[in-house]
N, C-alpha and C. Protein backbone atom coordinates (compact mmCIF):
# COMPACT_ATOMS: atom_id res chain seq x y z
N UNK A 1 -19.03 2.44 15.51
CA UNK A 1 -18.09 1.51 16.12
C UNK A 1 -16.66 2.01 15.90
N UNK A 2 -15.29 2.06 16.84
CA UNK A 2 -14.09 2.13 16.79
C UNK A 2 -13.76 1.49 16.55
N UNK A 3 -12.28 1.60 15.93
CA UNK A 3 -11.49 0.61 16.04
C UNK A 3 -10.96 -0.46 16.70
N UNK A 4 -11.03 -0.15 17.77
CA UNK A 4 -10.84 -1.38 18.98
C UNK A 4 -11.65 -2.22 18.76
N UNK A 5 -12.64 -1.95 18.28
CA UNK A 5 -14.10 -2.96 18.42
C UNK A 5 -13.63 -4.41 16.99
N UNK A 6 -13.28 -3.76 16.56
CA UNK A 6 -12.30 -4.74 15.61
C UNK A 6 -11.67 -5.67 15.57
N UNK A 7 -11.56 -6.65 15.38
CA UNK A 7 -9.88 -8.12 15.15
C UNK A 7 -8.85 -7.54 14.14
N UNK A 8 -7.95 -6.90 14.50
CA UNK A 8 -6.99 -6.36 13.38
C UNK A 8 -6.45 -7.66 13.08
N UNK A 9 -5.40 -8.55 12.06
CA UNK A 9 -4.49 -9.39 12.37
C UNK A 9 -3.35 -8.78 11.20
N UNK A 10 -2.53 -9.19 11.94
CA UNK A 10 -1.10 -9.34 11.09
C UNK A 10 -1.21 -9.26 9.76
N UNK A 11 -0.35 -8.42 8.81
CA UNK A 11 -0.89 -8.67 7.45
C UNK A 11 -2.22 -7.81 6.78
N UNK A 12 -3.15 -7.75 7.21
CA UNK A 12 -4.26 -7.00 7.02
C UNK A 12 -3.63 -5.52 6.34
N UNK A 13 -4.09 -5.11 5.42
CA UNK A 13 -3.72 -3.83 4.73
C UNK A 13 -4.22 -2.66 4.85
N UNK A 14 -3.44 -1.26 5.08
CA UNK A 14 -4.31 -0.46 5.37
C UNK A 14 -3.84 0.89 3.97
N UNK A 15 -4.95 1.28 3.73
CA UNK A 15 -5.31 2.32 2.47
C UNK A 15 -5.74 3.44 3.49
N UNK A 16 -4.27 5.03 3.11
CA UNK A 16 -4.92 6.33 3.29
C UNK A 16 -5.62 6.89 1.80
N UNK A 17 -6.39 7.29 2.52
CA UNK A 17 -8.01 7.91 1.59
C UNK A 17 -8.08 8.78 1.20
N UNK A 18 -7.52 9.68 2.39
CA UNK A 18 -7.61 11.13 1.86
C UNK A 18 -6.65 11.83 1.12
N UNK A 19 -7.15 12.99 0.74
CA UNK A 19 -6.32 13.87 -0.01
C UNK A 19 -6.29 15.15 0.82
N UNK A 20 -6.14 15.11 1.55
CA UNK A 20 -5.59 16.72 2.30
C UNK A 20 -4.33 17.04 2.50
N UNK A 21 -3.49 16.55 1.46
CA UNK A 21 -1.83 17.31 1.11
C UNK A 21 -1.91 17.74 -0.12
N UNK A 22 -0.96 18.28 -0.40
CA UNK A 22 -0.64 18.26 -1.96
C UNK A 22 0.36 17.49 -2.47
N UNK A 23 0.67 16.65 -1.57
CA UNK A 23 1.61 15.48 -1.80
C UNK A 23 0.57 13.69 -2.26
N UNK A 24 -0.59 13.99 -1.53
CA UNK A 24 -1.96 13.01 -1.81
C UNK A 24 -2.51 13.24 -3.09
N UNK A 25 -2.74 14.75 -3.21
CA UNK A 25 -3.28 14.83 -4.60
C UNK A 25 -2.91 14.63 -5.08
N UNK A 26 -1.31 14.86 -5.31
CA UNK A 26 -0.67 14.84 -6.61
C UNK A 26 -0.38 13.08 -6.95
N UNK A 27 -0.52 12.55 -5.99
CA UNK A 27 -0.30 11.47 -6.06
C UNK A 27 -1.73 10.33 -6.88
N UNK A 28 -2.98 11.00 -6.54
CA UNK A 28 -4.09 10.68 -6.81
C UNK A 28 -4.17 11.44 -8.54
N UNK A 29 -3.57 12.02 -8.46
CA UNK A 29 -4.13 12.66 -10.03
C UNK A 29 -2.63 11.52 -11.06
N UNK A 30 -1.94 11.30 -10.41
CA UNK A 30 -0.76 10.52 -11.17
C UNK A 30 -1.15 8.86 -11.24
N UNK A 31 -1.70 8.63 -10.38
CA UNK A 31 -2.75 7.38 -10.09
C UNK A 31 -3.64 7.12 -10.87
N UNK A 32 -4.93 7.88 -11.37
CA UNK A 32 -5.50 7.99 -12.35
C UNK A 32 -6.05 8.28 -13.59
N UNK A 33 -5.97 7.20 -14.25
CA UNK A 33 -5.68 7.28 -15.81
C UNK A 33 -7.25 7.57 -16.54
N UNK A 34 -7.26 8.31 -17.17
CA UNK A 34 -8.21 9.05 -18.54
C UNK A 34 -9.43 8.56 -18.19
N UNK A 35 -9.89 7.22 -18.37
CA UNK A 35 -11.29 6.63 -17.85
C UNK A 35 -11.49 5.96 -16.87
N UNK A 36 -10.56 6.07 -15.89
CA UNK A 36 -10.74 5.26 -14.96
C UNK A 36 -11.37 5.81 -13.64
N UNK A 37 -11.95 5.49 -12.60
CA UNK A 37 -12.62 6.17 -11.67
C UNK A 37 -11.42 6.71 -11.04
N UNK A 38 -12.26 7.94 -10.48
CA UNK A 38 -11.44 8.35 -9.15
C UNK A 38 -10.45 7.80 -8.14
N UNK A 39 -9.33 8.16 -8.06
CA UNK A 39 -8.50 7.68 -6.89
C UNK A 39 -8.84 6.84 -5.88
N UNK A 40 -8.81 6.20 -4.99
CA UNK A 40 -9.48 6.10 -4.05
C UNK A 40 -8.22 6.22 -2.88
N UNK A 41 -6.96 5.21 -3.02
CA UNK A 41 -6.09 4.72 -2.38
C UNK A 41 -4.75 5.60 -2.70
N UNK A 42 -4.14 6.44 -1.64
CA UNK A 42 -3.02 7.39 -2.10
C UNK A 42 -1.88 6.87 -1.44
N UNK A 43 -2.07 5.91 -0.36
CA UNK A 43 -0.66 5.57 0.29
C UNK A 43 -1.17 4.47 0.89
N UNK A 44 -0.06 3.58 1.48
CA UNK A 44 -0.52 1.59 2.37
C UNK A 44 0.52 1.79 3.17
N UNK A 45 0.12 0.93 3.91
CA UNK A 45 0.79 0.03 4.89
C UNK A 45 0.50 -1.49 5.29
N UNK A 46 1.56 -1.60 6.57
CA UNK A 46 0.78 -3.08 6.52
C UNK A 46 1.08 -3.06 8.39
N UNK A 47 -0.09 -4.17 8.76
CA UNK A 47 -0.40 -4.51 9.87
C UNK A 47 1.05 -5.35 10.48
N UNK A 48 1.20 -4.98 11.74
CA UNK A 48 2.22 -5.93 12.21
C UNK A 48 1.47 -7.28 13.00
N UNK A 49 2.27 -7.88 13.90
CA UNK A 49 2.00 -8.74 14.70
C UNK A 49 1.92 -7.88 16.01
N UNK A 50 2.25 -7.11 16.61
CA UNK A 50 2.14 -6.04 17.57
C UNK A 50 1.17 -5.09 17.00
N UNK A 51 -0.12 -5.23 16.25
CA UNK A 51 -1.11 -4.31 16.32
C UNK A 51 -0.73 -2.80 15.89
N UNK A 52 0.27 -2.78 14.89
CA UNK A 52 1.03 -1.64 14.80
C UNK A 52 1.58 -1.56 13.25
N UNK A 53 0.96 0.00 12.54
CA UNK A 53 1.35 -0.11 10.84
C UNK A 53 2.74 0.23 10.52
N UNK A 54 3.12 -0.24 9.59
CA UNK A 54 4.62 -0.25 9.20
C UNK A 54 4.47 0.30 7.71
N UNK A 55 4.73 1.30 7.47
CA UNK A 55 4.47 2.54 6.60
C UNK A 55 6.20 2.97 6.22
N UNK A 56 6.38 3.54 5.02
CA UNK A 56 7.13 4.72 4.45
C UNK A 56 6.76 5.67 5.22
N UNK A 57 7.88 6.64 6.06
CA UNK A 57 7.38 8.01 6.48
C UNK A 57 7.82 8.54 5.26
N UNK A 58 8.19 10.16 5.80
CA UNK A 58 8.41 10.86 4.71
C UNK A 58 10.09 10.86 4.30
N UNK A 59 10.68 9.95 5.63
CA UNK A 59 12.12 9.48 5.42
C UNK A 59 12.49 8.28 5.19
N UNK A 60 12.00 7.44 5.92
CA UNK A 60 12.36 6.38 7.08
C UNK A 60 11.06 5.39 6.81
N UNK A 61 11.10 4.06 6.70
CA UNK A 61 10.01 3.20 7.32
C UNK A 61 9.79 3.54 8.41
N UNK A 62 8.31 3.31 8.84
CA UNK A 62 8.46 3.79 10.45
C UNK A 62 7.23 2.75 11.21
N UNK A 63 7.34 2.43 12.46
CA UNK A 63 6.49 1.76 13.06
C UNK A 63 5.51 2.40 13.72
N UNK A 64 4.12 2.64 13.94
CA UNK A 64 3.44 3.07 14.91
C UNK A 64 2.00 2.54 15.20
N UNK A 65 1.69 2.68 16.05
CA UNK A 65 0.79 2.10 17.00
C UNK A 65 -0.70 2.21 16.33
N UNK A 66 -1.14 1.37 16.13
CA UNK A 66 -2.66 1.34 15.56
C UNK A 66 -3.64 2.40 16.01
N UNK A 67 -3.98 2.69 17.07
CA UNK A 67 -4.70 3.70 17.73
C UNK A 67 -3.99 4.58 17.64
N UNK A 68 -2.58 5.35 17.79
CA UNK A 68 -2.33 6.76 17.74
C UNK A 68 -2.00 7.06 15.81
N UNK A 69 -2.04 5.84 15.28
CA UNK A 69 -2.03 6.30 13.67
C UNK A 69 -3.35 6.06 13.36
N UNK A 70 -4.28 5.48 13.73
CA UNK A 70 -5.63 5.80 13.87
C UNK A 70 -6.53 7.37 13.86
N UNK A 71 -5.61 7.77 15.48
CA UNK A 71 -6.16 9.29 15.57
C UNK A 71 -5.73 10.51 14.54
N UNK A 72 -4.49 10.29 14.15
CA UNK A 72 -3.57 10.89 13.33
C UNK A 72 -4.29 10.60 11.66
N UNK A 73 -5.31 10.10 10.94
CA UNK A 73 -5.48 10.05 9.68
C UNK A 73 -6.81 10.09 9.99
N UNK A 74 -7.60 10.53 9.25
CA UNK A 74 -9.24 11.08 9.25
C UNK A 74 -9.85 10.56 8.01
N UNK A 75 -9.06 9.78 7.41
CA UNK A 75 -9.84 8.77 6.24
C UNK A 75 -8.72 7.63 5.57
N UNK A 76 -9.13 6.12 5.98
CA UNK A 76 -8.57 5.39 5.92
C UNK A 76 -9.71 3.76 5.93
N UNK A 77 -8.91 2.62 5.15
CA UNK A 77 -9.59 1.74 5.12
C UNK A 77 -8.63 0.42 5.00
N UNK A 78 -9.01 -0.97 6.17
CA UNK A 78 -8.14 -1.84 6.41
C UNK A 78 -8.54 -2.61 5.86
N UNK A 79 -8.39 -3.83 4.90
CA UNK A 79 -8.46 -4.74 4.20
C UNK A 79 -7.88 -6.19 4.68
N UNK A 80 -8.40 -7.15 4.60
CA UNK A 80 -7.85 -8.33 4.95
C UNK A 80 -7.98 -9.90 3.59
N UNK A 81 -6.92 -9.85 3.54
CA UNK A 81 -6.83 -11.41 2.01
C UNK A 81 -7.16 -12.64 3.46
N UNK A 82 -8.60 -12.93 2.99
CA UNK A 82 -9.40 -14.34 3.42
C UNK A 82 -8.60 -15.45 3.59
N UNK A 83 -7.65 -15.36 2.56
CA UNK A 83 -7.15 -16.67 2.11
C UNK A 83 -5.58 -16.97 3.24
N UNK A 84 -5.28 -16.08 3.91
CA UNK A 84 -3.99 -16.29 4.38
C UNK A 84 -4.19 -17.11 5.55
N UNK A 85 -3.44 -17.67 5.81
CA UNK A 85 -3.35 -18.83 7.67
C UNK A 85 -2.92 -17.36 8.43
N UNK A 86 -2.80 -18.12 9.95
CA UNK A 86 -2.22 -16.79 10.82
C UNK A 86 -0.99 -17.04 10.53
N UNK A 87 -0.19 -18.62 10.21
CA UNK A 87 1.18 -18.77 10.11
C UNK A 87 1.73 -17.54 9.08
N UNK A 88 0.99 -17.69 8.15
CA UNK A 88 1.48 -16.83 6.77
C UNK A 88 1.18 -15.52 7.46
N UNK A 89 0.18 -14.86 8.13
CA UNK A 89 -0.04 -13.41 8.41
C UNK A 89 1.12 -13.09 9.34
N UNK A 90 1.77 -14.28 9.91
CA UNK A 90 2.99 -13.56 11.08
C UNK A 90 4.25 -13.19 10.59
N UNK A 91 3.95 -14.35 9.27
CA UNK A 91 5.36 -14.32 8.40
C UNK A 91 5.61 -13.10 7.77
N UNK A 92 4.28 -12.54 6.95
CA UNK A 92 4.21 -11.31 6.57
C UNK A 92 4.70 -9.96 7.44
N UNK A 93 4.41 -10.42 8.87
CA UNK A 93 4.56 -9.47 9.70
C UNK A 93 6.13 -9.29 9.73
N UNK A 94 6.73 -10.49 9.90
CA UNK A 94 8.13 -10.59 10.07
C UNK A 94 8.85 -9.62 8.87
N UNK A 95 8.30 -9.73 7.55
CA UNK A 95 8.90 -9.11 6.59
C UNK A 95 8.79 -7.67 6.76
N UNK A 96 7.58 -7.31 6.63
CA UNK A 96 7.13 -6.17 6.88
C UNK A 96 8.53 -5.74 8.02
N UNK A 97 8.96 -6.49 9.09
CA UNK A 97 9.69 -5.24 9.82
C UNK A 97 11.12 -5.49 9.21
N UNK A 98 11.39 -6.49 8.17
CA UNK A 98 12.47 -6.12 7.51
C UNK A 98 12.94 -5.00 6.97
N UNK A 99 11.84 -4.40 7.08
CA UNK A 99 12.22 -2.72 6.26
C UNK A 99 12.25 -1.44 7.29
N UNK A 100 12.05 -1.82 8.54
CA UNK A 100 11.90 -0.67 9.83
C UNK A 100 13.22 -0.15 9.33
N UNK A 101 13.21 1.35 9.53
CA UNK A 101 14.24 2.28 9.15
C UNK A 101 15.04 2.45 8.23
N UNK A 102 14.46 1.71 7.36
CA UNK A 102 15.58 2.01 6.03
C UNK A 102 14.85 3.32 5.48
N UNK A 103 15.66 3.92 4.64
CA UNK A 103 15.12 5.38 4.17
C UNK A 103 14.43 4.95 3.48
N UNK A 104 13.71 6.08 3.08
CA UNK A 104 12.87 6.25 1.84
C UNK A 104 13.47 6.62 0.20
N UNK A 105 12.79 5.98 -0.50
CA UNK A 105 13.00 5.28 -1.82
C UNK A 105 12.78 6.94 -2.61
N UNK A 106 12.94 7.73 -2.65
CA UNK A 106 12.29 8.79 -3.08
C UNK A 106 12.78 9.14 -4.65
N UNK A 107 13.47 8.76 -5.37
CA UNK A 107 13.88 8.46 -6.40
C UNK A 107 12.98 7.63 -7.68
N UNK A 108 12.64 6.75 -6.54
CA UNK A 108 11.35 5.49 -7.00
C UNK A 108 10.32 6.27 -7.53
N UNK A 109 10.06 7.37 -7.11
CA UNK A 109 8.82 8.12 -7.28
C UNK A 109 9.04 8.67 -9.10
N UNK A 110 10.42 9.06 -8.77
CA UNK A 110 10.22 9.63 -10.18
C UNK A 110 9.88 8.80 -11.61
N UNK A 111 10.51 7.33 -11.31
CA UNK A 111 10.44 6.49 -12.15
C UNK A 111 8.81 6.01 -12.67
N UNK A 112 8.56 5.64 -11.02
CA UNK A 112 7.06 5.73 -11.14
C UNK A 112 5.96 6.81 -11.72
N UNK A 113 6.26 8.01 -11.38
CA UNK A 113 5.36 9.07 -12.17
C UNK A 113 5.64 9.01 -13.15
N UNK A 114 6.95 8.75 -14.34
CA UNK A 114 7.28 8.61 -15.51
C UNK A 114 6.45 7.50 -15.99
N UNK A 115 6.17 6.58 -15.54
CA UNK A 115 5.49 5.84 -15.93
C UNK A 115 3.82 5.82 -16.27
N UNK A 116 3.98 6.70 -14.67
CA UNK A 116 1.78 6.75 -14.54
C UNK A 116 1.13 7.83 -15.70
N UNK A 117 2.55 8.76 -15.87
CA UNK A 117 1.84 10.17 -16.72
C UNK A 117 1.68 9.39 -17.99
N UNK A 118 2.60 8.24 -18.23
CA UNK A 118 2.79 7.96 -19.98
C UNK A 118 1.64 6.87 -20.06
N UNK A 119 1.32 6.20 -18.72
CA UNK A 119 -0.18 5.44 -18.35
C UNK A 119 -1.64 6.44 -18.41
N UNK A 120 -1.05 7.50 -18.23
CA UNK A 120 -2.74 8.46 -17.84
C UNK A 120 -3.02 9.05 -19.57
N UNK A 121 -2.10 9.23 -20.27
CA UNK A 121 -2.45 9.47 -21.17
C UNK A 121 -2.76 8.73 -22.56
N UNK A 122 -1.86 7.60 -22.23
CA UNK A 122 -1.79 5.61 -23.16
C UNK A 122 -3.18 5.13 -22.77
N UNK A 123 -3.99 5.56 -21.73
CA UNK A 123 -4.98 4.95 -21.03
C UNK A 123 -4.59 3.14 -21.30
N UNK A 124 -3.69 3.13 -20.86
CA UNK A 124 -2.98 1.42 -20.25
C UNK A 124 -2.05 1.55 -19.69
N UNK A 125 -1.93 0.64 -18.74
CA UNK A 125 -0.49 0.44 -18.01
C UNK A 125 0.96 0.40 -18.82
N UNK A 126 1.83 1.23 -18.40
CA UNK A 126 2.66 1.24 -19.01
C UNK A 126 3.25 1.09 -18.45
N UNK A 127 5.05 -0.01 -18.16
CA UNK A 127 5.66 -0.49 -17.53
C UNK A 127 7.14 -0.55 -18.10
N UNK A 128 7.56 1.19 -18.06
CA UNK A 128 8.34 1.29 -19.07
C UNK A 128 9.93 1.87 -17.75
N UNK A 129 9.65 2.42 -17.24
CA UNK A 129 10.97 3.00 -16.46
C UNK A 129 10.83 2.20 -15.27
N UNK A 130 9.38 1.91 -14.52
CA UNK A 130 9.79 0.87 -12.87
C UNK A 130 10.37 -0.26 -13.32
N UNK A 131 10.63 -1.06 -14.80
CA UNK A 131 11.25 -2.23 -14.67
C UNK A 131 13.05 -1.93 -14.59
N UNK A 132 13.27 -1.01 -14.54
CA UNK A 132 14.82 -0.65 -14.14
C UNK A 132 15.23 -0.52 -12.37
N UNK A 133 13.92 -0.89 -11.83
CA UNK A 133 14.12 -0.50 -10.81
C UNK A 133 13.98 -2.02 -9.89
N UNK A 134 15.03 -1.94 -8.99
CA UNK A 134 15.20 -3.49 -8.90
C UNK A 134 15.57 -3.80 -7.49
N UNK A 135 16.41 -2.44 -6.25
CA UNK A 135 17.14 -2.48 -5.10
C UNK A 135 15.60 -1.98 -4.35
N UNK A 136 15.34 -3.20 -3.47
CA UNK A 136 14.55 -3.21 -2.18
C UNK A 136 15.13 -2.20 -1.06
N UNK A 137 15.75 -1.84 -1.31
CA UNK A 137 16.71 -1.50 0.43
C UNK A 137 16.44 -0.10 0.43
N UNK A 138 16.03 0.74 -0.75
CA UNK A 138 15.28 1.83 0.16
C UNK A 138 13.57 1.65 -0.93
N UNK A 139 13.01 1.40 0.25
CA UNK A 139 11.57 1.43 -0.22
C UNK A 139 10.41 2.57 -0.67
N UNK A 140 9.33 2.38 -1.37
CA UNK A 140 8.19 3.26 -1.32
C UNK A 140 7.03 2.44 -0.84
N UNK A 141 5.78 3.04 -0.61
CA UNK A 141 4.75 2.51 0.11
C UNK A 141 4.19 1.36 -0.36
N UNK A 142 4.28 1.36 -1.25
CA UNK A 142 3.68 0.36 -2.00
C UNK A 142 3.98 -1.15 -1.64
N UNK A 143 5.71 -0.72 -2.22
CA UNK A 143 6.94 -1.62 -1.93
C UNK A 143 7.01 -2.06 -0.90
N UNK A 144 6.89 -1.62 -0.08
CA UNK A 144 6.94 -2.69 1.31
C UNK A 144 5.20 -3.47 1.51
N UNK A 145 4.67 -3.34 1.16
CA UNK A 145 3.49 -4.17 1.53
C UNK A 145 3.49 -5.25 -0.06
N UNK A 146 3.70 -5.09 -0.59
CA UNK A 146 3.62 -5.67 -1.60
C UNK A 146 5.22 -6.69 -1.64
N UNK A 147 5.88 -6.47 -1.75
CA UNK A 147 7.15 -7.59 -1.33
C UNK A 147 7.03 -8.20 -0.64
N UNK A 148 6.54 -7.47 0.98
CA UNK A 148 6.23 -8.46 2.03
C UNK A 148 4.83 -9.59 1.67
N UNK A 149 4.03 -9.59 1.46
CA UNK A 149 2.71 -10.51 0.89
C UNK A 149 3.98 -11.68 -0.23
N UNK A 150 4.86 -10.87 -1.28
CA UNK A 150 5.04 -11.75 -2.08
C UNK A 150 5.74 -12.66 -1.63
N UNK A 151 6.66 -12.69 -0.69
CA UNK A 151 7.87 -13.12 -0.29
C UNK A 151 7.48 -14.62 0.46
N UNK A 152 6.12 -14.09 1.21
CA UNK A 152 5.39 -15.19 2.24
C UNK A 152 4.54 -15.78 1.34
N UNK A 153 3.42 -15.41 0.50
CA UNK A 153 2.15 -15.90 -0.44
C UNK A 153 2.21 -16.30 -1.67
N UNK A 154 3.75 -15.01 -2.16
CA UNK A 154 3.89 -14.98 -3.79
C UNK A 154 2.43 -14.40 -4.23
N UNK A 155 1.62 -13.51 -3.38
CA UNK A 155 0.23 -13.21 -3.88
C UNK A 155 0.86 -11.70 -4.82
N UNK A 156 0.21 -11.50 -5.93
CA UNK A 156 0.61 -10.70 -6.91
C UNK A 156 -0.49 -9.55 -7.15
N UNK A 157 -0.40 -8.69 -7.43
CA UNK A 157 -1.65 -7.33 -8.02
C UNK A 157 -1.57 -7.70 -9.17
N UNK A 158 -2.61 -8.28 -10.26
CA UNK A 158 -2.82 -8.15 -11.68
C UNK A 158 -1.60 -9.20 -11.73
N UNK A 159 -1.00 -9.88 -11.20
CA UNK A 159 0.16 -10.44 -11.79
C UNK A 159 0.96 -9.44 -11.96
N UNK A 160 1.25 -8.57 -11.46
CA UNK A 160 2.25 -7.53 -11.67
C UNK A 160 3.59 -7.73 -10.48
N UNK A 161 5.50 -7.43 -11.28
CA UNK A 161 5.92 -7.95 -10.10
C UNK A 161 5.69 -6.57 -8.93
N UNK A 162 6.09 -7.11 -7.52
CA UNK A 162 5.90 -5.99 -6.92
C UNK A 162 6.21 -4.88 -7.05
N UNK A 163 7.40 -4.18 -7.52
CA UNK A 163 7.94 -2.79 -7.51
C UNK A 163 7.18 -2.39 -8.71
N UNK A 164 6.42 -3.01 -9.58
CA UNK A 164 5.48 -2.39 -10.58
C UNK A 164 4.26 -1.51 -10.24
N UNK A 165 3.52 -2.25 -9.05
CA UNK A 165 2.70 -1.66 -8.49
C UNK A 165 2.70 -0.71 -7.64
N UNK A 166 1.25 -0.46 -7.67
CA UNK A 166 1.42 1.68 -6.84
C UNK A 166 -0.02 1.13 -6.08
N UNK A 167 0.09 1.94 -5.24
CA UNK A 167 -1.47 2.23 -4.19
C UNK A 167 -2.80 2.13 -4.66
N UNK A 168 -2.99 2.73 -6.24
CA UNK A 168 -4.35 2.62 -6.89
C UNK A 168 -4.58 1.15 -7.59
N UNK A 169 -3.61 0.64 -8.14
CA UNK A 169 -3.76 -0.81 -8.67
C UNK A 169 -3.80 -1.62 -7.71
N UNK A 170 -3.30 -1.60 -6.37
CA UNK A 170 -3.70 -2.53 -5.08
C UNK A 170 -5.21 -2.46 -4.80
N UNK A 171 -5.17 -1.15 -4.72
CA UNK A 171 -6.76 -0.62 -3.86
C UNK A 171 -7.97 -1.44 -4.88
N UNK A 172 -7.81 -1.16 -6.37
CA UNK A 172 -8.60 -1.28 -7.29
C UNK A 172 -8.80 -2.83 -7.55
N UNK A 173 -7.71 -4.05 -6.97
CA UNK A 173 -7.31 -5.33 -6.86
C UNK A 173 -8.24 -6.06 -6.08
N UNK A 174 -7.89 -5.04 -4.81
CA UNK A 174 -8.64 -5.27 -3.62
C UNK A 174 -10.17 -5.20 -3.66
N UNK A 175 -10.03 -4.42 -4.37
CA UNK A 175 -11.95 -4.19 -3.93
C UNK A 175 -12.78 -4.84 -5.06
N UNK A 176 -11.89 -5.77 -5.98
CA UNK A 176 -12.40 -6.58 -7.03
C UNK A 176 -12.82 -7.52 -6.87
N UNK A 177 -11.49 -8.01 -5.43
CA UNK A 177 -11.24 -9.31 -5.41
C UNK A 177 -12.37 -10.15 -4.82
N UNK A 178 -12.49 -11.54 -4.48
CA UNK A 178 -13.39 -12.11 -3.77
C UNK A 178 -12.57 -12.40 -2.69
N UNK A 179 -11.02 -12.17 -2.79
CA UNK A 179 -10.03 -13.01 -1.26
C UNK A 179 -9.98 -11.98 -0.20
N UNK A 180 -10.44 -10.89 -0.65
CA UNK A 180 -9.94 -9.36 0.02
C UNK A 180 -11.38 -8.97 0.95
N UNK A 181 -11.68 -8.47 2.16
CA UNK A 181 -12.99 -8.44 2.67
C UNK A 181 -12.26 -7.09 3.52
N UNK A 182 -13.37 -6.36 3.72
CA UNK A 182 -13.31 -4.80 4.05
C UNK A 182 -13.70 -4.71 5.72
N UNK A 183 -12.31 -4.55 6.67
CA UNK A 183 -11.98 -4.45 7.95
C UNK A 183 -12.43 -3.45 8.67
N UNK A 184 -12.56 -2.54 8.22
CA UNK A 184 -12.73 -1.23 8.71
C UNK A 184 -12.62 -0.55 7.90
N UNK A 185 -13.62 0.90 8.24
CA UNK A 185 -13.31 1.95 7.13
C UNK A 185 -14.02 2.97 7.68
N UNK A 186 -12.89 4.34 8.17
CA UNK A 186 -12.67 5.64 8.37
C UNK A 186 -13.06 6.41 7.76
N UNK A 187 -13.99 7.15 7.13
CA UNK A 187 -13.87 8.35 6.19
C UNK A 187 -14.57 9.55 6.79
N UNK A 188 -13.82 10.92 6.87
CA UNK A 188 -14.24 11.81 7.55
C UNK A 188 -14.19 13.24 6.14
């Protein structure tokens, strides 16, 4: 079955899978800590109200079209929280394009790997340099799907605030949860 064959809605989350960069790996090996399983989740987005993901590029938030970012990723998986109304999934949507074109947060990263390496080897979360980090206005991937949910739901990862969280503690949230149910899923 394709994607079309699907009900995307607003809000619904989408997890890239793969690792075919060395920008994925590295991101997947900084992701996972000493005993914990394998990576699964290296980057998100989030669903608009126009059927269209709203992602961190490698500059820029950027908008694009469900089917041509569809064809464009060869392992990916969309997630949907049970619990939201459509009111709340549009609202989300609305946020989500609060962030169209603002640059990328790329700074964020460093704070964050400072953190995951001193997590991969503490084997616990350590939440020692992202709590300095506090300006929304240039985002990372995470960050925009995760602000946007909080802003409309106040729904939290682990209770963690948003800019704490990264792609593997969502993914690992998600697939725990009982609110979270599995939309689709790509893997090539």
């Amino acid at each position: 079955m394709g994607l079309s064959e699907f009900e995307i809605l607003p809000g619904d989350c989408v997890f890239v899978t793969a690792k075919n960069t060395w920008r994925r790996r590295l991101i997947a090996w900084f992701t996972q800590k000493i005993r914990e399983s394998q990576t699964i989740a290296v980057h998100v987005g989030g669903i608009s109200s126009h059927r269209t993901v709203i992602e961190s590029g490698l500059f820029r938030v950027t908008e694009t079209d469900l089917k041509d970012w569809a064809k464009n990723h060869n392992s990916f998986e969309i997630w949907r929280n049970k619990q939201w109304t459509l009111e709340q999934r549009q609202r989300v949507s609305g946020q989500l394009y609060k962030y169209m074109n603002r640059f990328y947060g790329f700074w964020k990263l460093f704070s964050h790997g400072c953190d995951l390496l001193l997590s991969k080897f503490c084997d616990t979360d350590i939440f020692l340099f992202r709590r300095f980090l506090k300006s929304e206005k240039y985002p990372i991937c995470s960050w925009i799907y995760t602000y946007s949910i909080y802003e409309v739901t106040g729904y939290q990862f682990n209770n963690l605030k948003p800019n704490w969280v990264d792609t593997d503690v969502m993914h690992d949230v998600i697939i725990d949860s009982k609110d979270w149910e599995l939309i689709f899923s790509k893997n090539m």
